[in-house]
N, C-alpha and C. Protein backbone atom coordinates (compact mmCIF):
# COMPACT_ATOMS: atom_id res chain seq x y z
N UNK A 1 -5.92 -36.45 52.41
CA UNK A 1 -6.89 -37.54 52.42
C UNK A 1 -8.06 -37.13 53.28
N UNK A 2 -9.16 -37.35 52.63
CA UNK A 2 -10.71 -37.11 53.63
C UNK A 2 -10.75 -38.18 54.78
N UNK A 3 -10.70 -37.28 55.89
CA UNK A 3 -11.08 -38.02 56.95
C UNK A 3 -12.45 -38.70 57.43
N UNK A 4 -13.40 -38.31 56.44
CA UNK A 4 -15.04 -38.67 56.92
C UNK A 4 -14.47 -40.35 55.91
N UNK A 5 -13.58 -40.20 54.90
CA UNK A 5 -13.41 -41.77 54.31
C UNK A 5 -12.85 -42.76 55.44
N UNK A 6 -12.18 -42.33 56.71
CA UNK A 6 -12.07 -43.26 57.47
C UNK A 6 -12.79 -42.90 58.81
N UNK A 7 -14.00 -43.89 58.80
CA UNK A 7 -14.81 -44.00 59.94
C UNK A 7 -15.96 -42.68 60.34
N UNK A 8 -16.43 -42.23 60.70
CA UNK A 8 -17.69 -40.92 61.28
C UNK A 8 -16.48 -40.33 62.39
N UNK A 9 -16.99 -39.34 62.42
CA UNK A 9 -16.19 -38.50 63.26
C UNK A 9 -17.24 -39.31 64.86
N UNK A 10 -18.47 -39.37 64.62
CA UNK A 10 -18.97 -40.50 65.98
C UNK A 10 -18.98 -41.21 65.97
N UNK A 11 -18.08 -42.50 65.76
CA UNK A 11 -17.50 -43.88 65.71
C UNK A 11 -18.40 -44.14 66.94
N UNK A 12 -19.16 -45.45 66.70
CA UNK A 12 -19.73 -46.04 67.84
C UNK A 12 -19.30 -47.15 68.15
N UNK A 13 -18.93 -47.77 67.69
CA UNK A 13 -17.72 -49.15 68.51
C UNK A 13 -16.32 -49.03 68.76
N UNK A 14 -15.97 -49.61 69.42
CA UNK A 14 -14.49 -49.01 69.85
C UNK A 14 -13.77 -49.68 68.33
N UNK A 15 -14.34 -50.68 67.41
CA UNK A 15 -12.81 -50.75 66.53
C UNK A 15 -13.43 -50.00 65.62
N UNK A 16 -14.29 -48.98 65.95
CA UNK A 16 -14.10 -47.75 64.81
C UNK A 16 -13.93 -46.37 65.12
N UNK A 17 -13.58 -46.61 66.30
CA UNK A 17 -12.71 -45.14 67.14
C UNK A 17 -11.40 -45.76 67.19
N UNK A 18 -10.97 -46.69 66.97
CA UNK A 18 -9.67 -47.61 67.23
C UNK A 18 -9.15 -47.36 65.72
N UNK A 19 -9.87 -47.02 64.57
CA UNK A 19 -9.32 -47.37 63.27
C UNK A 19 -9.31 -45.57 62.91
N UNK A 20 -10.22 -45.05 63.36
CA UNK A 20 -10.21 -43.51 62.98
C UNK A 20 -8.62 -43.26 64.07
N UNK A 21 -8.71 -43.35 65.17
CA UNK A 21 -7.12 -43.15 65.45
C UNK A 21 -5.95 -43.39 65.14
N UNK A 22 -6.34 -44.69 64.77
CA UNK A 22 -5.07 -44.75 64.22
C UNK A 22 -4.99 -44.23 62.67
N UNK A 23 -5.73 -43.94 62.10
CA UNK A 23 -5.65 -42.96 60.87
C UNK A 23 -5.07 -41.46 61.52
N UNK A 24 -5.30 -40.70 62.55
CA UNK A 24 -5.34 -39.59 63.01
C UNK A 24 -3.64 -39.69 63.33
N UNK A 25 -2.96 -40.92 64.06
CA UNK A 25 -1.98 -40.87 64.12
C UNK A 25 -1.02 -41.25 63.27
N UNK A 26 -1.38 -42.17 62.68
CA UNK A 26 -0.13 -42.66 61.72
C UNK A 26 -0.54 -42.75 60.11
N UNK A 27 -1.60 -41.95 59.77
CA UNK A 27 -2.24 -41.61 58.49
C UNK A 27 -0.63 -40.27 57.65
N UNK A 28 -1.19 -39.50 58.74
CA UNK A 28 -0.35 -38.13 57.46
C UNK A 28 1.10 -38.70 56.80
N UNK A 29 1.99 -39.49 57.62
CA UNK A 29 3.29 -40.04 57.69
C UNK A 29 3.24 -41.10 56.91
N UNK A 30 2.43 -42.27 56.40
CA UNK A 30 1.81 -43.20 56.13
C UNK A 30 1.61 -42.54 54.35
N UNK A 31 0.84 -41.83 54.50
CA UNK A 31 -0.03 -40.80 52.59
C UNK A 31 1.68 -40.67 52.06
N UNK A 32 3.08 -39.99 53.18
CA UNK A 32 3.58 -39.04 52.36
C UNK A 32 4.66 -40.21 52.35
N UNK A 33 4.71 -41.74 52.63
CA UNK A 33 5.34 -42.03 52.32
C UNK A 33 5.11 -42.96 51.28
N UNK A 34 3.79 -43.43 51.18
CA UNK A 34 3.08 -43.92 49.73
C UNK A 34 3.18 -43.12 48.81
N UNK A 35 2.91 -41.77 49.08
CA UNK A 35 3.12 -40.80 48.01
C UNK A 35 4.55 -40.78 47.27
N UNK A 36 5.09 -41.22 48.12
CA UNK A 36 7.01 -40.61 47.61
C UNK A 36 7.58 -42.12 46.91
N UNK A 37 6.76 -43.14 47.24
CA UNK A 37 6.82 -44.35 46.29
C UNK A 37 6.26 -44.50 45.36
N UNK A 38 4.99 -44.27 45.05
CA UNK A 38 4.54 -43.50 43.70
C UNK A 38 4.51 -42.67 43.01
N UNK A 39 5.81 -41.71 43.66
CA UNK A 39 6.27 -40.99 42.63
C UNK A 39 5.23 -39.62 42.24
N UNK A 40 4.47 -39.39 43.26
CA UNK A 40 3.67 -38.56 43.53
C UNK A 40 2.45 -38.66 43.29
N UNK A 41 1.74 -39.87 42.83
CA UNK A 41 0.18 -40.69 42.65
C UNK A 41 -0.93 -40.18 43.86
N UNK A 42 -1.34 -39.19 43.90
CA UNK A 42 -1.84 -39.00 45.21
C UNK A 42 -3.56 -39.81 45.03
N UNK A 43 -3.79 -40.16 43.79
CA UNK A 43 -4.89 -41.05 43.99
C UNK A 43 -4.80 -42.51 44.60
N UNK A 44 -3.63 -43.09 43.93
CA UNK A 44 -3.22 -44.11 43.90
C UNK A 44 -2.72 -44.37 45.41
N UNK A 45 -2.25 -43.57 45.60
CA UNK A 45 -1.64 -43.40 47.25
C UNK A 45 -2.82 -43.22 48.13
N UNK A 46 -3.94 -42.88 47.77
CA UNK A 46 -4.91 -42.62 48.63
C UNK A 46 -5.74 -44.23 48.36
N UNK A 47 -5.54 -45.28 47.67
CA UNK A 47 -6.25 -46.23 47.31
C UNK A 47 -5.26 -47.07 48.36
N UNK A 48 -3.73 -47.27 48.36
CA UNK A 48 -2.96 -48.20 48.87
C UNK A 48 -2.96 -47.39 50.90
N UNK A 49 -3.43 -46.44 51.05
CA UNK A 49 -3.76 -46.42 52.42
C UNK A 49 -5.03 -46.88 53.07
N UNK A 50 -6.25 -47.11 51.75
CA UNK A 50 -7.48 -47.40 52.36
C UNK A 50 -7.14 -48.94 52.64
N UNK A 51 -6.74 -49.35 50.98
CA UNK A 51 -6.50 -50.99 51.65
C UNK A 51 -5.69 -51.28 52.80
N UNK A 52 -4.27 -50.51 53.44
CA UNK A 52 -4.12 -50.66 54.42
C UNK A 52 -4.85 -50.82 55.53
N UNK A 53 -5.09 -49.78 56.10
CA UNK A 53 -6.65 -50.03 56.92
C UNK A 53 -7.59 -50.58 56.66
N UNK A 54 -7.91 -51.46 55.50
CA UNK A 54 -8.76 -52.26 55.60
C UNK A 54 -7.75 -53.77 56.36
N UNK A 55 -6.79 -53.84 55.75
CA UNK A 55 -6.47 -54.98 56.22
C UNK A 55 -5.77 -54.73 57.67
N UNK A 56 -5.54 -53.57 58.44
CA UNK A 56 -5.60 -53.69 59.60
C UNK A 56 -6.82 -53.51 60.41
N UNK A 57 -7.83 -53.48 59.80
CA UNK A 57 -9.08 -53.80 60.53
C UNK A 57 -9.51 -55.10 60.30
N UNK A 58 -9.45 -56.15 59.24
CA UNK A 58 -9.83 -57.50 58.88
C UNK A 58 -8.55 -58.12 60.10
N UNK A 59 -7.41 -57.51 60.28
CA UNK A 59 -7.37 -58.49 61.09
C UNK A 59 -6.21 -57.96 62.69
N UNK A 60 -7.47 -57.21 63.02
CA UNK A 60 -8.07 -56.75 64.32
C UNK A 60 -6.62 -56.30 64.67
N UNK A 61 -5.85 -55.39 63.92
CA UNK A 61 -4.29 -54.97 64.28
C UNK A 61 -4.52 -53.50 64.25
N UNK A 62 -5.18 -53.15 65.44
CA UNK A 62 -5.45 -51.41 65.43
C UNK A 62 -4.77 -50.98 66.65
N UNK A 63 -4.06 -51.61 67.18
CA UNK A 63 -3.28 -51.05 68.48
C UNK A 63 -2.37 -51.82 68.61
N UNK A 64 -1.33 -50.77 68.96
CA UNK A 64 0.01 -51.88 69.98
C UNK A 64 0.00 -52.75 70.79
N UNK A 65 0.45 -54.10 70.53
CA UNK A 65 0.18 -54.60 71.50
C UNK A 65 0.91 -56.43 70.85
N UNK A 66 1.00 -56.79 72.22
CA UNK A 66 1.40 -58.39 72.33
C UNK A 66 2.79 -58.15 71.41
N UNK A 67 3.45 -57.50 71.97
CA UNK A 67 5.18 -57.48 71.14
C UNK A 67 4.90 -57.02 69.72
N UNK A 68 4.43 -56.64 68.74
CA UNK A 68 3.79 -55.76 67.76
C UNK A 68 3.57 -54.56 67.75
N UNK A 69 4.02 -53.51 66.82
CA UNK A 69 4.10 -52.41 66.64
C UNK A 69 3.36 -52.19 65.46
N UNK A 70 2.09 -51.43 65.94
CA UNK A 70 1.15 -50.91 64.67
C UNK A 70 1.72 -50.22 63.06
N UNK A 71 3.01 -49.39 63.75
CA UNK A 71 3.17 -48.10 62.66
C UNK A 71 4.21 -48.86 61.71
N UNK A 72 5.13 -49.96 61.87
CA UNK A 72 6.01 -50.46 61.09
C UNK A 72 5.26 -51.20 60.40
N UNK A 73 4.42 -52.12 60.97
CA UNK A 73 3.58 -53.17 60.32
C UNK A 73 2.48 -52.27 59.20
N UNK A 74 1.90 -51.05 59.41
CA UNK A 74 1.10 -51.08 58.04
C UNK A 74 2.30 -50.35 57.11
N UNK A 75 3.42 -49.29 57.17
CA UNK A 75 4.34 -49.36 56.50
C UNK A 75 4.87 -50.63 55.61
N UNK A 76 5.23 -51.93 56.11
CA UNK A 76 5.25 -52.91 55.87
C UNK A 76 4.09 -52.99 54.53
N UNK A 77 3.00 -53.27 55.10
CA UNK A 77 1.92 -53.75 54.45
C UNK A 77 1.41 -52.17 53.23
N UNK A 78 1.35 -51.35 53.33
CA UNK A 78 1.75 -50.33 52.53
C UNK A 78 2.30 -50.52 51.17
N UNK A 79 3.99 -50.72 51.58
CA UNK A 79 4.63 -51.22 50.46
C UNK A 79 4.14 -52.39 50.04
N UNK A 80 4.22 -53.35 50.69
CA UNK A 80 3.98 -54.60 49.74
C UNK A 80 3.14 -54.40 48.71
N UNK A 81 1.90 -53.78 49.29
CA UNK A 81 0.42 -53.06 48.49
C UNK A 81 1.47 -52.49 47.18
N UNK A 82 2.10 -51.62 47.23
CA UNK A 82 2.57 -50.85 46.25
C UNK A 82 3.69 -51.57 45.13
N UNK A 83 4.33 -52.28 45.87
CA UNK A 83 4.77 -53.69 44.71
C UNK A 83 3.62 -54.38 44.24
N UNK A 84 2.87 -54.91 44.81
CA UNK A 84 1.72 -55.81 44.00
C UNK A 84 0.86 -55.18 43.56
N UNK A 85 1.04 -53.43 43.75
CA UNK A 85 -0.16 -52.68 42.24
C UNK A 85 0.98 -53.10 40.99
N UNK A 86 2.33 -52.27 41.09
CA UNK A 86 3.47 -52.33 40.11
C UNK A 86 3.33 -53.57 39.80
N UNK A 87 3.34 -55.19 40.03
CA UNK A 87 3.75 -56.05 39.16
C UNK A 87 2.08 -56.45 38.77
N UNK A 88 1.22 -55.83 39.39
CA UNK A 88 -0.27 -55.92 38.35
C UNK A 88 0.20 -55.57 37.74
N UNK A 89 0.24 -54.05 37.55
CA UNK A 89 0.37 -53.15 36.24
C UNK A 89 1.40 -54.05 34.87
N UNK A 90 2.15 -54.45 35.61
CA UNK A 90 3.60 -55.04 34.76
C UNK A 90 2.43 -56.16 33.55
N UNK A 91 1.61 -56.88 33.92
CA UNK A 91 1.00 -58.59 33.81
C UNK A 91 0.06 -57.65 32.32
N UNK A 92 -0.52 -56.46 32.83
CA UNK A 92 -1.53 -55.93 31.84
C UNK A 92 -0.43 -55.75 30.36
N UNK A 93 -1.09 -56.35 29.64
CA UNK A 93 -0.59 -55.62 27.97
C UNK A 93 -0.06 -54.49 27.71
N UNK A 94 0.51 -54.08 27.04
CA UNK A 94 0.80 -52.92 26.87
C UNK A 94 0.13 -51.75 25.89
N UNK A 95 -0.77 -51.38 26.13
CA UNK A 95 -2.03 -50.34 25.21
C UNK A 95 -0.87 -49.65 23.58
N UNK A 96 0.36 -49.14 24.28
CA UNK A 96 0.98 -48.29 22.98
C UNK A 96 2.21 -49.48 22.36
N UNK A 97 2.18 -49.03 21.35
CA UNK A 97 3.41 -50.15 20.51
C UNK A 97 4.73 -49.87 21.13
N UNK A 98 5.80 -50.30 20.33
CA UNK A 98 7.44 -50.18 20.59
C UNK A 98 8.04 -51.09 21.02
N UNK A 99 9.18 -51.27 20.87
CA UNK A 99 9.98 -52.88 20.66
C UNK A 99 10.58 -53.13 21.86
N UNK A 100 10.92 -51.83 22.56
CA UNK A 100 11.84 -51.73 23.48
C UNK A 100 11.54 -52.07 25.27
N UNK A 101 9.80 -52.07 24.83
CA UNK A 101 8.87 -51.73 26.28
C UNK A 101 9.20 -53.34 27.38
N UNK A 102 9.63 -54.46 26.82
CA UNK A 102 9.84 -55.40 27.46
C UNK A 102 11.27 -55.30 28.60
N UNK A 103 12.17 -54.64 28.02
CA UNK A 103 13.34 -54.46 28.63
C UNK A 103 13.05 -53.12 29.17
N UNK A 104 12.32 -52.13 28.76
CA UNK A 104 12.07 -51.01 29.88
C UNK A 104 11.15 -51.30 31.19
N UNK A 105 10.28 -52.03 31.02
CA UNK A 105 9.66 -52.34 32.01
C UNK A 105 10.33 -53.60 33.12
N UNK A 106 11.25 -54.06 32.74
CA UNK A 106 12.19 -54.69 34.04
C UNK A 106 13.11 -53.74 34.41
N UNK A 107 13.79 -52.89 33.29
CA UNK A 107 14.09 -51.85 34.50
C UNK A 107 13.77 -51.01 35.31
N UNK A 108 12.61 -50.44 35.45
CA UNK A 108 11.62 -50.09 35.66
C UNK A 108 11.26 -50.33 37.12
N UNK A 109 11.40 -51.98 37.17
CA UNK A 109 11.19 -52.95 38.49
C UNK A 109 12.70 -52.83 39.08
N UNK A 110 13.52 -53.39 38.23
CA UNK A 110 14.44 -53.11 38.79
C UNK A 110 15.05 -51.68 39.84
N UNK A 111 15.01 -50.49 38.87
CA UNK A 111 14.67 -49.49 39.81
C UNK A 111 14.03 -49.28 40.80
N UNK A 112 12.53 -49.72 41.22
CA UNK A 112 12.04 -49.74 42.08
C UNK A 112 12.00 -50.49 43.63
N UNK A 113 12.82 -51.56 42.97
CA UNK A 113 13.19 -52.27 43.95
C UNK A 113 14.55 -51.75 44.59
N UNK A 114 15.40 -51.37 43.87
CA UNK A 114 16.65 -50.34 44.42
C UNK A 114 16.31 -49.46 45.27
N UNK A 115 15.41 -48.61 44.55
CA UNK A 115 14.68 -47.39 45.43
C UNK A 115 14.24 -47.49 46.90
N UNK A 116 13.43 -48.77 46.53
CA UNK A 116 13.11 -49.48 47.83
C UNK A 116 13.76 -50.05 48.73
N UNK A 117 14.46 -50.62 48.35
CA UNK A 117 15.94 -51.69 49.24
C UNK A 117 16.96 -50.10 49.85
N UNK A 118 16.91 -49.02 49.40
CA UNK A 118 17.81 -48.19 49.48
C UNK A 118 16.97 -47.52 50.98
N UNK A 119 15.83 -47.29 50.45
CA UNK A 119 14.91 -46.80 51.81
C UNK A 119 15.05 -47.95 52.78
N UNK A 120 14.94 -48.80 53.02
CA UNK A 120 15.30 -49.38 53.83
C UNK A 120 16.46 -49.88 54.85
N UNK A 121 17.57 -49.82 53.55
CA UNK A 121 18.68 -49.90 54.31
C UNK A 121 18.82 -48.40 54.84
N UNK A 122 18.71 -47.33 54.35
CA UNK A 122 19.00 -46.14 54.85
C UNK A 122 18.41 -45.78 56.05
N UNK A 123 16.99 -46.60 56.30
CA UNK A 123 16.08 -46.69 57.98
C UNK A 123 16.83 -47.20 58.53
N UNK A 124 17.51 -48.19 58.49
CA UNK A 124 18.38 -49.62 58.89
C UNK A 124 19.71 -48.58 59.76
N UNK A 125 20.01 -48.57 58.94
CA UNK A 125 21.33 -47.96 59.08
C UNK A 125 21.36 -46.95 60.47
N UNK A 126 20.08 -45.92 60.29
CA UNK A 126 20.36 -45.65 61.40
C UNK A 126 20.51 -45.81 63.06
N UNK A 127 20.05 -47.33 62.86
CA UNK A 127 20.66 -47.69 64.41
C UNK A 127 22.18 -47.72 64.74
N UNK A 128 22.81 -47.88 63.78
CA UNK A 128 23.84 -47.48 63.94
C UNK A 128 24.93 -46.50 64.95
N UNK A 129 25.87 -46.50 65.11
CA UNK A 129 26.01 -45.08 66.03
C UNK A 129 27.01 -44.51 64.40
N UNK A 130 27.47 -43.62 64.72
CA UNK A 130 27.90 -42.90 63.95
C UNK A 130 29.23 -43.45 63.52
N UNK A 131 30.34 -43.82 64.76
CA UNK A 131 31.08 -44.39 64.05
C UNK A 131 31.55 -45.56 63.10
N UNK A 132 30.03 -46.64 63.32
CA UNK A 132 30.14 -47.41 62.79
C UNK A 132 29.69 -47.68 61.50
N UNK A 133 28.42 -46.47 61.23
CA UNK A 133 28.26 -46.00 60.04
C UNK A 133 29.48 -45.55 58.85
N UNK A 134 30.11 -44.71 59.70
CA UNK A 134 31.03 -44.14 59.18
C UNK A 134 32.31 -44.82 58.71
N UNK A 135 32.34 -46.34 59.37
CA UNK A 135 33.50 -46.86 58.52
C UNK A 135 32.41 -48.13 57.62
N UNK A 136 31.23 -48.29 57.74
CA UNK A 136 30.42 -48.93 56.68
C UNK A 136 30.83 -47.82 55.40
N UNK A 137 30.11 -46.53 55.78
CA UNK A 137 30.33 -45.82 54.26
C UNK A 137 32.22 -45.57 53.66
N UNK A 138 32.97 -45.69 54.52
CA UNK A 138 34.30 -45.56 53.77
C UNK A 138 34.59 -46.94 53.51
N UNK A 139 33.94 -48.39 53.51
CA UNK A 139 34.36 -49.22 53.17
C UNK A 139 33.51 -49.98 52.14
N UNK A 140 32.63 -50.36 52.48
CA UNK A 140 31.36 -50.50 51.09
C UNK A 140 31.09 -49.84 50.35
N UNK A 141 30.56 -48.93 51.24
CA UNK A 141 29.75 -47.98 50.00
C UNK A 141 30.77 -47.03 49.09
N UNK A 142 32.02 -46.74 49.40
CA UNK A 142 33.02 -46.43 48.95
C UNK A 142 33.80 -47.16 48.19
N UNK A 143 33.89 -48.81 48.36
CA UNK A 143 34.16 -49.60 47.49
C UNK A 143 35.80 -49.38 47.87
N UNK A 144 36.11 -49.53 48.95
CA UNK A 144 37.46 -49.19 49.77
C UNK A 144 37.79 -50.29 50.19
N UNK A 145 39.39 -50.86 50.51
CA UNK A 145 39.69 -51.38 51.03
C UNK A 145 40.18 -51.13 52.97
N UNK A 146 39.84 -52.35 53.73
CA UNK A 146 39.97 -51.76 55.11
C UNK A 146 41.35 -50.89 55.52
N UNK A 147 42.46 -51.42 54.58
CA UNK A 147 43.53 -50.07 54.67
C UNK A 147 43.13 -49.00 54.11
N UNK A 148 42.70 -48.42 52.88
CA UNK A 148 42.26 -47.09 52.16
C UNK A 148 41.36 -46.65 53.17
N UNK A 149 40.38 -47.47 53.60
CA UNK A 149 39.21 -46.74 54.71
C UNK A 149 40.27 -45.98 56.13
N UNK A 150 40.81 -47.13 56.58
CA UNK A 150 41.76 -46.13 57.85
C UNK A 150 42.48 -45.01 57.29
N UNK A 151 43.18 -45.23 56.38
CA UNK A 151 44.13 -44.22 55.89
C UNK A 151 43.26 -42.69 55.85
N UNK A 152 42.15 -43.20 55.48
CA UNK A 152 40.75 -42.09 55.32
C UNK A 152 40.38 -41.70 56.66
N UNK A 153 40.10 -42.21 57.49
CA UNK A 153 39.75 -42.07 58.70
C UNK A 153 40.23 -41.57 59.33
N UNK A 154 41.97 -41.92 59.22
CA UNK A 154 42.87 -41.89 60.44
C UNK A 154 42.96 -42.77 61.60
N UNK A 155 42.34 -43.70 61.26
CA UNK A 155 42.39 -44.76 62.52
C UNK A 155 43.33 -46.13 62.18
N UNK A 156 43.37 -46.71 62.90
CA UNK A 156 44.29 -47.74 62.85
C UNK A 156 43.13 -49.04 61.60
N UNK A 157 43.71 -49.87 60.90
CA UNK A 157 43.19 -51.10 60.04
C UNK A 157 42.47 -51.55 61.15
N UNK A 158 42.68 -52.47 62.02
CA UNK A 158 42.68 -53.14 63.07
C UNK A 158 41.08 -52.90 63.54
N UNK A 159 40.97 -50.84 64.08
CA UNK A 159 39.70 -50.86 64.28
C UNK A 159 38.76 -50.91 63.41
N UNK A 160 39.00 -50.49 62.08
CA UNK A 160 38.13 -50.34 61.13
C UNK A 160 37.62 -51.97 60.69
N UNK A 161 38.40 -53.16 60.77
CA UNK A 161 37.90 -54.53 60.65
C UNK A 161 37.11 -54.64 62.10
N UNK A 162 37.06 -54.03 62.91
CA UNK A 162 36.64 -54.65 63.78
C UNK A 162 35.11 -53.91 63.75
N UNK A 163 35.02 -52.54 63.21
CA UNK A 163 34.38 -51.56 63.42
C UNK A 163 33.07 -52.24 62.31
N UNK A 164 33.23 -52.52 61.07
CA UNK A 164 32.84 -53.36 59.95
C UNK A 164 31.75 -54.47 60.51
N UNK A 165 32.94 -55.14 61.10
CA UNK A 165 32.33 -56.73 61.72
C UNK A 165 31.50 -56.12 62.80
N UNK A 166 31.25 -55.48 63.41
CA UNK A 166 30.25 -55.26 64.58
C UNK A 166 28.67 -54.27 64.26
N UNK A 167 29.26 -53.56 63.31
CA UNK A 167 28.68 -53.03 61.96
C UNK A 167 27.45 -53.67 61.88
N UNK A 168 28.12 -55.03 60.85
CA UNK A 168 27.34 -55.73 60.23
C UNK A 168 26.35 -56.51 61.60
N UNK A 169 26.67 -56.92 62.57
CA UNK A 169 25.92 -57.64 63.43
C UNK A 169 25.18 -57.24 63.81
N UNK A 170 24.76 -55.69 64.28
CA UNK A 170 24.05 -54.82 63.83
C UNK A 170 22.63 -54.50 63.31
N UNK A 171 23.68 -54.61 61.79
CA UNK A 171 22.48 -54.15 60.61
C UNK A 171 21.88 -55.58 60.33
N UNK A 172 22.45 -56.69 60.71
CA UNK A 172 21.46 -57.65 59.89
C UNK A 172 20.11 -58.10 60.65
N UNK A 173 19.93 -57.70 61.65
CA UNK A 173 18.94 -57.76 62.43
C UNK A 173 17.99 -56.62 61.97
N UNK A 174 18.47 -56.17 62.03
CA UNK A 174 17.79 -54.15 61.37
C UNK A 174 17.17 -54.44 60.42
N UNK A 175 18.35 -55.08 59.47
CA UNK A 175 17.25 -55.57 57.80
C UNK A 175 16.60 -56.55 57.97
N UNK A 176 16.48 -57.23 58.52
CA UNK A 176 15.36 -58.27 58.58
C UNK A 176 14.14 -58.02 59.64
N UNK A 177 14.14 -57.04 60.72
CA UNK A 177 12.89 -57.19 60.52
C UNK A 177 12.08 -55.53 59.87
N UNK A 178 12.88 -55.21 59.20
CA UNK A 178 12.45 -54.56 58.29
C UNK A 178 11.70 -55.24 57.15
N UNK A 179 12.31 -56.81 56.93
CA UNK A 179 11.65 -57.33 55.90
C UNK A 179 12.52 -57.79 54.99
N UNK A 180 14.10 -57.45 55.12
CA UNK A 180 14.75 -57.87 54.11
C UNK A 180 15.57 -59.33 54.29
N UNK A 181 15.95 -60.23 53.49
CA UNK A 181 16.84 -60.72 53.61
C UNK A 181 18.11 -60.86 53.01
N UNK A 182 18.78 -60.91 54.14
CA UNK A 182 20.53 -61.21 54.51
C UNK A 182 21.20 -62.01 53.90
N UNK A 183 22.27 -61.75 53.09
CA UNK A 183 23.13 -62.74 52.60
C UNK A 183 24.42 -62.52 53.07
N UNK A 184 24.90 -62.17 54.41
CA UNK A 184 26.23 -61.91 54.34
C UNK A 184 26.96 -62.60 55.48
């Protein structure tokens, strides 16, 4: 991404040395993870980072501060950007024929939202410590029962329910303010 597109390299007010920095810092990490949600769109990815920074300059969120964290919040705002190009795109007609394009294009969403929910829980997750990851994946994501998971483990039932339940108390804080919500 061209850096002269965000701000003069001689920014003369501080919220445009405030917005070129924070492009300088949390730009490259920011492109390659728009990029990897579009599936490699590097135009498109370069359109959903400008509007980012536009809307963290409309509303004056260019530094850390007052319990707020700059780099999650345009991540945040990033994606959303990148769902609401996808369900534009979805609303437009469809230019080529075929019978099938109504049910491909919800899966389509559907996928994307997996993709997405998956990146997230997989950020999530890692607050975790290891062992408690580790009896999440032999019991969910394995589709295990809390005896099959110990038997797997080697640990007693006992810890692995307990290991689960503390688990989850956990992650549901993790996913939400990631943005998701909790049903469990």
């Amino acid at each position: 991404m061209n850096l002269s597109a965000v701000g003069s390299a001689c920014a003369v007010s501080p919220e445009e040395r405030a917005l070129r920095d924070l492009y300088l810092k949390h730009g490259p990490a920011l492109y390659s993870y728009v990029v990897r949600l579009l599936d490699g769109d590097a135009h498109r990815a370069e359109d959903i980072i400008q509007e980012t920074l536009l809307r963290c300059w409309k509303s004056k969120n260019l530094t850390d501060g007052e319990g707020m964290a700059v780099r999650p919040w345009m991540f945040r705002v990033a994606r959303n950007l990148v769902i609401d190009t996808h369900r534009t795109r979805l609303v437009r007609p469809l230019e080529i024929g075929g019978t099938n394009w109504l049910s491909d294009m919800c899966a389509e969403v559907d996928d994307i939202e997996r993709m997405l929910s998956s990146m997230v829980l997989h950020d999530a997750l890692q607050e975790l410590s290891p062992a408690h990851r580790e009896v999440l994946e032999a019991t969910f994501f394995a589709d295990r029962t809390t005896q099959q998971a110990a038997d797997d483990l080697g640990i007693p039932r006992g810890t692995v329910k307990s290991r689960v339940h503390y688990a989850l108390r956990i992650l549901k804080p993790a996913l939400q303010k990631r943005g998701m919500a909790v049903y469990y």
